[in-house]
Each structure stands twice: as structure tokens, then as C-alpha cells.
Protein backbone atom coordinates (compact mmCIF):
# COMPACT_ATOMS: atom_id res chain seq x y z
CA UNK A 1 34.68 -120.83 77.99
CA UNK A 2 37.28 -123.31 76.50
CA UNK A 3 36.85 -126.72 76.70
CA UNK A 4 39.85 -129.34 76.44
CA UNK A 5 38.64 -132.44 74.30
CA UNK A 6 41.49 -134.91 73.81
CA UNK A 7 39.91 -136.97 70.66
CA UNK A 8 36.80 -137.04 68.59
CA UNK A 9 35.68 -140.84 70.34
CA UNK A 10 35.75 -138.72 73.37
CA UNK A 11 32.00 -136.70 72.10
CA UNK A 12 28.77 -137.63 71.86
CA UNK A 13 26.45 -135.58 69.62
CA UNK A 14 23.04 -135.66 70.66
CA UNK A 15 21.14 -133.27 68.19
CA UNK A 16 17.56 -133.56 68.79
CA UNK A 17 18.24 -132.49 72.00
CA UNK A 18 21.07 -129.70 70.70
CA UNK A 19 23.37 -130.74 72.99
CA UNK A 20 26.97 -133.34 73.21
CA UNK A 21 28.36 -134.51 75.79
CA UNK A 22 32.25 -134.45 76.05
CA UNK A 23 33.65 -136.79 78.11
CA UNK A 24 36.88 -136.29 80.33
CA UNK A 25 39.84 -138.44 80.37
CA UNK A 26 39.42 -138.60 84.73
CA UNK A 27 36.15 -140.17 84.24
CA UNK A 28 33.69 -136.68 84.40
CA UNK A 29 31.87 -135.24 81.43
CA UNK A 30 30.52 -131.87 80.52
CA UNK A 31 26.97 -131.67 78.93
CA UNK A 32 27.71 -128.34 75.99
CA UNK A 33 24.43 -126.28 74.51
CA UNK A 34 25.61 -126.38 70.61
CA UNK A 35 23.69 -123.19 70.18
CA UNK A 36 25.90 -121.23 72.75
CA UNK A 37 28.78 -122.81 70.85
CA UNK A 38 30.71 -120.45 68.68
CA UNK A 39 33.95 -122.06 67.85
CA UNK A 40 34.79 -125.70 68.08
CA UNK A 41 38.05 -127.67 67.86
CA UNK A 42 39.31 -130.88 69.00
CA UNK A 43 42.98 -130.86 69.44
């Protein structure tokens, strides 16, 4: 799975809970497990 993040002000990192949220530019936002994460990059 690929997700498209358009700038880092655009994340929030919420490590005790091991998660971020990445929000989208139309208003949604996609809660990611950072342990299923295996490459990362904001473009």
C-alpha cells in the first residue's frame, strides 16, 4: 500500500499508541500502524 502525503505538517505522530495519522488535502485522513510500515517518504 502507498500512501500520497503532500507535506510533513500534513502527519501527526502519535507513538504511544504506534500509530500517525496522515491527513488528506480533501479533508479525510488515514490512521497508519507504524509497525506494518516498511518504507516511508513524504514527497
Amino acid at each position: 500500500m502507498q500512501i500520497q502525503i503532500a507535506a510533513y505538517d500534513r502527519i501527526a505522530p502519535r507513538p504511544e499508541e504506534k500509530v500517525f495519522t496522515a491527513f488528506e488535502e480533501g479533508g479525510g485522513y488515514r490512521i497508519v500502524n507504524m509497525p506494518l510500515v516498511t518504507d516511508f517518504a513524504v514527497n
